[in-house]
C-alpha atoms as a PDB file:
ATOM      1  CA  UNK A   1       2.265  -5.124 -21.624  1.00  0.00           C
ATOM      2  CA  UNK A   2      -0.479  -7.581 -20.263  1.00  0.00           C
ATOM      3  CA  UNK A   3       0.218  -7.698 -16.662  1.00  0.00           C
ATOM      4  CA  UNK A   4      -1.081 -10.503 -14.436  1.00  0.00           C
ATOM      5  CA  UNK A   5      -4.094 -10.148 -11.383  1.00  0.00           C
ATOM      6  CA  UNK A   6      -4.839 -11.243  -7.971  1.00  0.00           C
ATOM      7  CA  UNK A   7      -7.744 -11.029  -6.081  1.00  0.00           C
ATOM      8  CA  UNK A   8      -7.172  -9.592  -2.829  1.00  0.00           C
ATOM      9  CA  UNK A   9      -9.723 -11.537   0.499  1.00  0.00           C
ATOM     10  CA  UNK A  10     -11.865  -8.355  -0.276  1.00  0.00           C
ATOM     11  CA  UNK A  11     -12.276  -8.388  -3.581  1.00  0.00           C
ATOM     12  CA  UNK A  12      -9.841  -6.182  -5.101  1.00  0.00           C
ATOM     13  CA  UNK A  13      -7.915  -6.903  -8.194  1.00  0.00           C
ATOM     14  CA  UNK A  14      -4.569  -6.348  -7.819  1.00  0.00           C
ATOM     15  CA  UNK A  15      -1.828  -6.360 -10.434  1.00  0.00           C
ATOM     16  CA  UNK A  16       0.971  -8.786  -9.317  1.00  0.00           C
ATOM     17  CA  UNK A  17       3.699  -6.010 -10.808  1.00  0.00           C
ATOM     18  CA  UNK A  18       3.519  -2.324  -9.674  1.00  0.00           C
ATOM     19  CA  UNK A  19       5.662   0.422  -9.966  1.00  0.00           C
ATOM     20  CA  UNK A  20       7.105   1.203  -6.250  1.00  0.00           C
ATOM     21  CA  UNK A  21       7.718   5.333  -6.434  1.00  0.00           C
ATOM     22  CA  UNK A  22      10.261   6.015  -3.589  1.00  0.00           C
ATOM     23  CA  UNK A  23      12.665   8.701  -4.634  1.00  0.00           C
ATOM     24  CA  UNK A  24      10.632   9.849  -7.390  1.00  0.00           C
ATOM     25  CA  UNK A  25      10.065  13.489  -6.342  1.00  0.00           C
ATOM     26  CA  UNK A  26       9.322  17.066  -8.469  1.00  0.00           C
ATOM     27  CA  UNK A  27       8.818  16.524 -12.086  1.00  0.00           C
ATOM     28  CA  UNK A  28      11.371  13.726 -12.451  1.00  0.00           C
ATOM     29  CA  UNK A  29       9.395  11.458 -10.563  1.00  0.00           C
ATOM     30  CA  UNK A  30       6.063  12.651 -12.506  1.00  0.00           C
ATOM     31  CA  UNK A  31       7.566  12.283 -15.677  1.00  0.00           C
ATOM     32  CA  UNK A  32       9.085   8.925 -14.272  1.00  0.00           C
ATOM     33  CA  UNK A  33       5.433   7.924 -13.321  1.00  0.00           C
ATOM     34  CA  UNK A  34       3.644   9.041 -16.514  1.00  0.00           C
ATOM     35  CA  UNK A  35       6.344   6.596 -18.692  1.00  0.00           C
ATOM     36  CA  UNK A  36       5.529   3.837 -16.278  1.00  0.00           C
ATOM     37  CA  UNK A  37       1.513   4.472 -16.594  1.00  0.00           C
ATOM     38  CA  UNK A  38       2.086   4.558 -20.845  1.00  0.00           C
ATOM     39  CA  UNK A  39       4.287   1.081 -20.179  1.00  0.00           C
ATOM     40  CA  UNK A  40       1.593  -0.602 -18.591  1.00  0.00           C
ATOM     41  CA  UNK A  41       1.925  -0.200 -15.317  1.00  0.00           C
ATOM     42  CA  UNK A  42      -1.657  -0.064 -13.355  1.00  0.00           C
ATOM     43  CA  UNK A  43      -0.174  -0.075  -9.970  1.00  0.00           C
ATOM     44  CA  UNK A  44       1.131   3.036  -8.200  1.00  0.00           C
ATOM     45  CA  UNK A  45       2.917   2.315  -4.922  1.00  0.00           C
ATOM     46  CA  UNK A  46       3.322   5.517  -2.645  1.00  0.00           C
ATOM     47  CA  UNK A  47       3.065   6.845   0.873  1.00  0.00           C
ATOM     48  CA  UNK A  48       3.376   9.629   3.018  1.00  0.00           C
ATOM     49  CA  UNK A  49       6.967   9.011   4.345  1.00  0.00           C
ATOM     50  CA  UNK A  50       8.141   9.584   0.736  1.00  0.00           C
ATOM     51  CA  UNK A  51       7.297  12.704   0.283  1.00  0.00           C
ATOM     52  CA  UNK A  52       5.655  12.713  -3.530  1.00  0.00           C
ATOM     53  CA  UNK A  53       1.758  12.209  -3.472  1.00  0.00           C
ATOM     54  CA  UNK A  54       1.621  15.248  -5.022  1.00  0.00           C
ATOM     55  CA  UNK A  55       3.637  14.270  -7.798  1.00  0.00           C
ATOM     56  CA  UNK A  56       1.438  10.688  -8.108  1.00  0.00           C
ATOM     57  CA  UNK A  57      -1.660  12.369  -8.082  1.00  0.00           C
ATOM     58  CA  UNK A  58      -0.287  14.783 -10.825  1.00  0.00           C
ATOM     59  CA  UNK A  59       1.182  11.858 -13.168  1.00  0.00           C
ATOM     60  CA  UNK A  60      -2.084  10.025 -12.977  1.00  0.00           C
ATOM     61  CA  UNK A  61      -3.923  12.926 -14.423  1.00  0.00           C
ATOM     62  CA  UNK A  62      -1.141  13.821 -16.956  1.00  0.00           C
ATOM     63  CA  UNK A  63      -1.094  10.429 -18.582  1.00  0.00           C
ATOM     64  CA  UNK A  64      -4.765  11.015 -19.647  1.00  0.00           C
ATOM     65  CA  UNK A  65      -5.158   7.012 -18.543  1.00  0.00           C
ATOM     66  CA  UNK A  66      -9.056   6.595 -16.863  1.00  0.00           C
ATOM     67  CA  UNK A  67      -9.003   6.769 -13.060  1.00  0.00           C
ATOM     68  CA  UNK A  68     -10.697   3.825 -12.491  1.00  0.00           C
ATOM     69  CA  UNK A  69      -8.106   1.888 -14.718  1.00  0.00           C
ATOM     70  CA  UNK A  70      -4.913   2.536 -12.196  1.00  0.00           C
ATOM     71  CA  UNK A  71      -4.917   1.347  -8.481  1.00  0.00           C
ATOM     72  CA  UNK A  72      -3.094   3.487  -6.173  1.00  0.00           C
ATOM     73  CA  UNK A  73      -1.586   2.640  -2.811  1.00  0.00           C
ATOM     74  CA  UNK A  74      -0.191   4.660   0.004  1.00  0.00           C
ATOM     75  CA  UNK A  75       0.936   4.171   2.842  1.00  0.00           C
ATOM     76  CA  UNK A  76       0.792   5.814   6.674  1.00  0.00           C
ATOM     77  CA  UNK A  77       2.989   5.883   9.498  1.00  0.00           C
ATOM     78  CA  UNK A  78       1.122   3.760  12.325  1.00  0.00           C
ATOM     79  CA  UNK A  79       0.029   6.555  14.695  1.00  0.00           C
ATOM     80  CA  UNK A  80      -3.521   6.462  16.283  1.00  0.00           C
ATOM     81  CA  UNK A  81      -7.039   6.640  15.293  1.00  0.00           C
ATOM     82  CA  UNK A  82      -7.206  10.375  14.480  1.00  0.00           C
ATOM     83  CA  UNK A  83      -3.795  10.976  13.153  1.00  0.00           C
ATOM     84  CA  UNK A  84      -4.776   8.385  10.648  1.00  0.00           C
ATOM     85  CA  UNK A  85      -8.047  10.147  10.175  1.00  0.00           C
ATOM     86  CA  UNK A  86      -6.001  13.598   9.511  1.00  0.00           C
ATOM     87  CA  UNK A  87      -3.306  11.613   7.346  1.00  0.00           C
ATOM     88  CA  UNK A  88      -5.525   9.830   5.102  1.00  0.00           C
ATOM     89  CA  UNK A  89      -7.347  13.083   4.381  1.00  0.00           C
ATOM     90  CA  UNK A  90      -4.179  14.649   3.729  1.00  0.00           C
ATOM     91  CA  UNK A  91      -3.291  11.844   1.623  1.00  0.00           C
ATOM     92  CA  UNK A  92      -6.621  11.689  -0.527  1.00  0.00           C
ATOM     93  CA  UNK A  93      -5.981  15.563  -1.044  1.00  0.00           C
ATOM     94  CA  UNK A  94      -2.412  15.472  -1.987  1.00  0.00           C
ATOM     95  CA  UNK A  95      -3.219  12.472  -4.536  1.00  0.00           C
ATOM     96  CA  UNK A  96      -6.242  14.506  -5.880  1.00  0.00           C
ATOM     97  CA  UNK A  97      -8.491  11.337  -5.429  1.00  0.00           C
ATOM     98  CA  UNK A  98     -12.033  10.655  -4.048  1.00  0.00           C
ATOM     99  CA  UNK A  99     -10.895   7.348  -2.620  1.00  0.00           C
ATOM    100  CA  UNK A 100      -8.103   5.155  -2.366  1.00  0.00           C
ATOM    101  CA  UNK A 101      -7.653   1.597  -3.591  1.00  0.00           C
ATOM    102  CA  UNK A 102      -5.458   0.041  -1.159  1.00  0.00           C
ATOM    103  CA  UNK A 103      -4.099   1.736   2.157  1.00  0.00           C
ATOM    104  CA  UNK A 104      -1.643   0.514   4.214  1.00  0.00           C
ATOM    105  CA  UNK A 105       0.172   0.861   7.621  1.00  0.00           C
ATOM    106  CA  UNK A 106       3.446   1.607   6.601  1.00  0.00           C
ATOM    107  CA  UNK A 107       5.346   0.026   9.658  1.00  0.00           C
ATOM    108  CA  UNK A 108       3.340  -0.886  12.597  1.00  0.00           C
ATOM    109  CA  UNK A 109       6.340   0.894  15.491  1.00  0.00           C
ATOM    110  CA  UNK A 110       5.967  -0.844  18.056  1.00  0.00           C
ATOM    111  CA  UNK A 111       7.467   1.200  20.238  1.00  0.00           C
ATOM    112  CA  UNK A 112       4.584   3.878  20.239  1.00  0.00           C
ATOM    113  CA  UNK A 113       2.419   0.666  20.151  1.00  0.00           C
ATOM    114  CA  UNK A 114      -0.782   2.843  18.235  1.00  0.00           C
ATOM    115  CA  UNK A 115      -0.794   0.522  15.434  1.00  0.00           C
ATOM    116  CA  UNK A 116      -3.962  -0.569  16.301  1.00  0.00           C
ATOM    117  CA  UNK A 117      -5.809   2.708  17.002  1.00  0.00           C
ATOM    118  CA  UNK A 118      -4.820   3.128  13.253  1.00  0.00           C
ATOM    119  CA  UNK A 119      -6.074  -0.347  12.041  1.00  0.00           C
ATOM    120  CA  UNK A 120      -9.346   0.379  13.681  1.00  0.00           C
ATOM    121  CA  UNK A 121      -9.436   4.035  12.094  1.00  0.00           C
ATOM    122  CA  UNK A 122      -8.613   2.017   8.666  1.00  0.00           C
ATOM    123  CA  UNK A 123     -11.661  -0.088   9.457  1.00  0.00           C
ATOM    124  CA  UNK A 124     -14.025   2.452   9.271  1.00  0.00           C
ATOM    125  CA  UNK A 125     -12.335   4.157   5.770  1.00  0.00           C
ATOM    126  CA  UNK A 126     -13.658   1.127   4.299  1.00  0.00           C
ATOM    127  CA  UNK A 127     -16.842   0.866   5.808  1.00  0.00           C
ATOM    128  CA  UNK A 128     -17.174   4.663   4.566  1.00  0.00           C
ATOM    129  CA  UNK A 129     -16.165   3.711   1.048  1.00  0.00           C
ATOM    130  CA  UNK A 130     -13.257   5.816   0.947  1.00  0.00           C
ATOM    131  CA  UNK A 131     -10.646   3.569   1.047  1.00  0.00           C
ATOM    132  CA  UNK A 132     -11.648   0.178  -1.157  1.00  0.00           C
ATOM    133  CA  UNK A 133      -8.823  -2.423   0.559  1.00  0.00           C
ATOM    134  CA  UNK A 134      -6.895  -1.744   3.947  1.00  0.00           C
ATOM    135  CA  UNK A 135      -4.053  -3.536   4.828  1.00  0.00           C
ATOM    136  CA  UNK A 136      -0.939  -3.337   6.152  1.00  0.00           C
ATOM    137  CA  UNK A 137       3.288  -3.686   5.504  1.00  0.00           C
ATOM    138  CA  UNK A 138       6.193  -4.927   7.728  1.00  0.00           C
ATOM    139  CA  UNK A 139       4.250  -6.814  10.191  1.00  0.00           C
ATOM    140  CA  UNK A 140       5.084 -10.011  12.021  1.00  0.00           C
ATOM    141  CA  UNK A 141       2.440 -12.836  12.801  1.00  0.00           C
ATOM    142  CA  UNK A 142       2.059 -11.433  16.454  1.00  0.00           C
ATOM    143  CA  UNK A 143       1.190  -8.048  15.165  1.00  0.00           C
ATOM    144  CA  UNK A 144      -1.515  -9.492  12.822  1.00  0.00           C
ATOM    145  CA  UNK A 145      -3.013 -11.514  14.908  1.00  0.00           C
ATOM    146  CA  UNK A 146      -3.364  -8.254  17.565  1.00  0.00           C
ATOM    147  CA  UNK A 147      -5.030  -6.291  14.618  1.00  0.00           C
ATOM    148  CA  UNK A 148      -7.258  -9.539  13.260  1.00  0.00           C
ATOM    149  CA  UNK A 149      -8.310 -10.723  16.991  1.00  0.00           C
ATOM    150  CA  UNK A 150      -9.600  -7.164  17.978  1.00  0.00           C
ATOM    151  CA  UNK A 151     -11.347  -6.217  14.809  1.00  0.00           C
ATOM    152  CA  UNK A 152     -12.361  -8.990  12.761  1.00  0.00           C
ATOM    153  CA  UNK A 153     -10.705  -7.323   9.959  1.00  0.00           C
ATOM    154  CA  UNK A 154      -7.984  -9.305   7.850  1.00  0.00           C
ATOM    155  CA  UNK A 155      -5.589  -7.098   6.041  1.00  0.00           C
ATOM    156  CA  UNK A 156      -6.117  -7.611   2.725  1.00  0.00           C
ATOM    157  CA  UNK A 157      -2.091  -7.007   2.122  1.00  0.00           C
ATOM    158  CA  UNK A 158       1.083  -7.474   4.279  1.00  0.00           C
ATOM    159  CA  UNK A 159       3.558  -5.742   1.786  1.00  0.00           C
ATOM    160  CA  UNK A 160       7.250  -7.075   3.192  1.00  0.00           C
ATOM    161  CA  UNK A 161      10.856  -7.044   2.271  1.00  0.00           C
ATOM    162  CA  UNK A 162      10.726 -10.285  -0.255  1.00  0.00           C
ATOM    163  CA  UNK A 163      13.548 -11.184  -2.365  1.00  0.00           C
ATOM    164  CA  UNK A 164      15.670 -14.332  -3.271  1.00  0.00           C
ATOM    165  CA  UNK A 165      18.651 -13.181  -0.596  1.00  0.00           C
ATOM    166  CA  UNK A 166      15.175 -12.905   1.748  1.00  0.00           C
ATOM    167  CA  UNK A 167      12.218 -14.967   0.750  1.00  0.00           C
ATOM    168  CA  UNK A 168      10.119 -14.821   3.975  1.00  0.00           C
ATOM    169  CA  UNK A 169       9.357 -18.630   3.798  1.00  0.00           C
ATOM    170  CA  UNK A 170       7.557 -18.359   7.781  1.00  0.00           C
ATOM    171  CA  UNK A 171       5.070 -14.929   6.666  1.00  0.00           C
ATOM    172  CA  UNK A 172       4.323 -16.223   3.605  1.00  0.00           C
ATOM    173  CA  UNK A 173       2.679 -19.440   5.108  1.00  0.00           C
ATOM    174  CA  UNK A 174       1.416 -16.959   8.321  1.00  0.00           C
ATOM    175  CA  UNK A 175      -0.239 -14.898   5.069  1.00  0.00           C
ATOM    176  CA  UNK A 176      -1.444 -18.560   3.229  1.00  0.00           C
ATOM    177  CA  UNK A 177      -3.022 -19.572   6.138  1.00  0.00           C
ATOM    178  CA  UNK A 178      -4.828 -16.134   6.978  1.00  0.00           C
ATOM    179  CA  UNK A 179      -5.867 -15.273   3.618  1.00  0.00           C
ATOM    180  CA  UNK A 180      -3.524 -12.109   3.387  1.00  0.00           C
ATOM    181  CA  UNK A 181      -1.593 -11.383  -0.648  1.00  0.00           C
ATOM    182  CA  UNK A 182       1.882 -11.327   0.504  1.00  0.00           C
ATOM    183  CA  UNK A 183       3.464  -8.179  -1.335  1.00  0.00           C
ATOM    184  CA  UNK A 184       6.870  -7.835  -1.603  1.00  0.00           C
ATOM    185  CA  UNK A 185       8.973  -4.471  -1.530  1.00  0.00           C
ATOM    186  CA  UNK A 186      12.566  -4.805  -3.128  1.00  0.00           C
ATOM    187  CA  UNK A 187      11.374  -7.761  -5.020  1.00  0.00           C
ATOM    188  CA  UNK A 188      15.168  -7.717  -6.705  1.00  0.00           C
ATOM    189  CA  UNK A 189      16.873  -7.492  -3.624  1.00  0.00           C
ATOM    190  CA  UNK A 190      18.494  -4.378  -1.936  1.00  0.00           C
ATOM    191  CA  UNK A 191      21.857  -2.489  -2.896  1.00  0.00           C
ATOM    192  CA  UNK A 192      23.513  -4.172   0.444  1.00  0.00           C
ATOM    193  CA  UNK A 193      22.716  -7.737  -1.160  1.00  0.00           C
ATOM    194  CA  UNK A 194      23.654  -7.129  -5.012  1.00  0.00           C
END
């Protein structure tokens, strides 16, 4: 399977299909992931909230495909410059990697209204090397503009809910416009829609 590319505003290639891993847990979900990795698939989509970086980390090994041939994203709740810190350690050591390709903000909760503190934090992962794109998912043009106007920093990613029942016709211009690769999540729709 020969799977298309983008190149992300920092210079990351990106495949345009992924394999998103929510709800694949315990050796399911690895077994899940190494089928997906023999497939084709080059992009692993995972994240604290769900629970199985331990299980990503483990399928990449087992599939015996090089490292530097699979991209791996995760994500973190939005929570301040040191709880980012702690999480994307936690993260790198769960998924058995030196450094992550793409890490995101997994919702920026505006309520607790730290989102930033954890943009900056991302900042400075990829000034370190550690984490090779930063960007972000679920956030609205005010909140990247917040991020963008106090660091400089355009996210590389705004991963969304994007589907035909929702195609996101106003962010996807905000994203044209800014330079940011839209990225969907439920790209086929949810179970409430189908």
């Amino acid at each position: 399977m020969t799977i298309p590319s983008l190149t992300l505003n920092d210079g990351l290639v990106l495949p345009a299909i992924g394999l998103g891993t929510y709800k694949l847990t315990g050796q399911d979900g690895v077994d899940s992931i190494v089928s997906a990795l023999h497939a084709g698939y080059r992009l692993i989509d995972s994240a604290t909230l769900y629970g199985n970086e331990v299980e990503v980390g483990t399928a990449i090994v087992e599939s015996g495909i090089p490292r530097e041939e699979i991209i791996v994203t995760t994500k973190l709740p939005g929570s301040g410059f040191d709880e980012t810190m702690a999480a994307f350690e936690a993260s790198r050591r769960a998924l058995k990697l030196d450094v992550i390709d793409l890490y995101l903000i997994h919702w920026p909760n505006p309520s607790v209204n730290r989102y930033l503190d954890s943009w900056e934090a991302m900042v400075e992962l990829q000034q370190d090397g550690v984490a090779r794109s930063i960007g972000v998912c679920n956030f609205t043009e005010e909140f990247l503009g917040r991020i963008i106007d106090a660091t400089g920093v355009v996210p590389s990613v705004n991963q969304i809910e994007l589907h035909p029942y929702f195609p996101q016709t106003q962010m996807r211009a905000v994203h044209a416009q800014l330079g940011i690769q839209t990225e969907s999540w439920s790209p086929l729709g949810k179970d409430d829609k189908i």
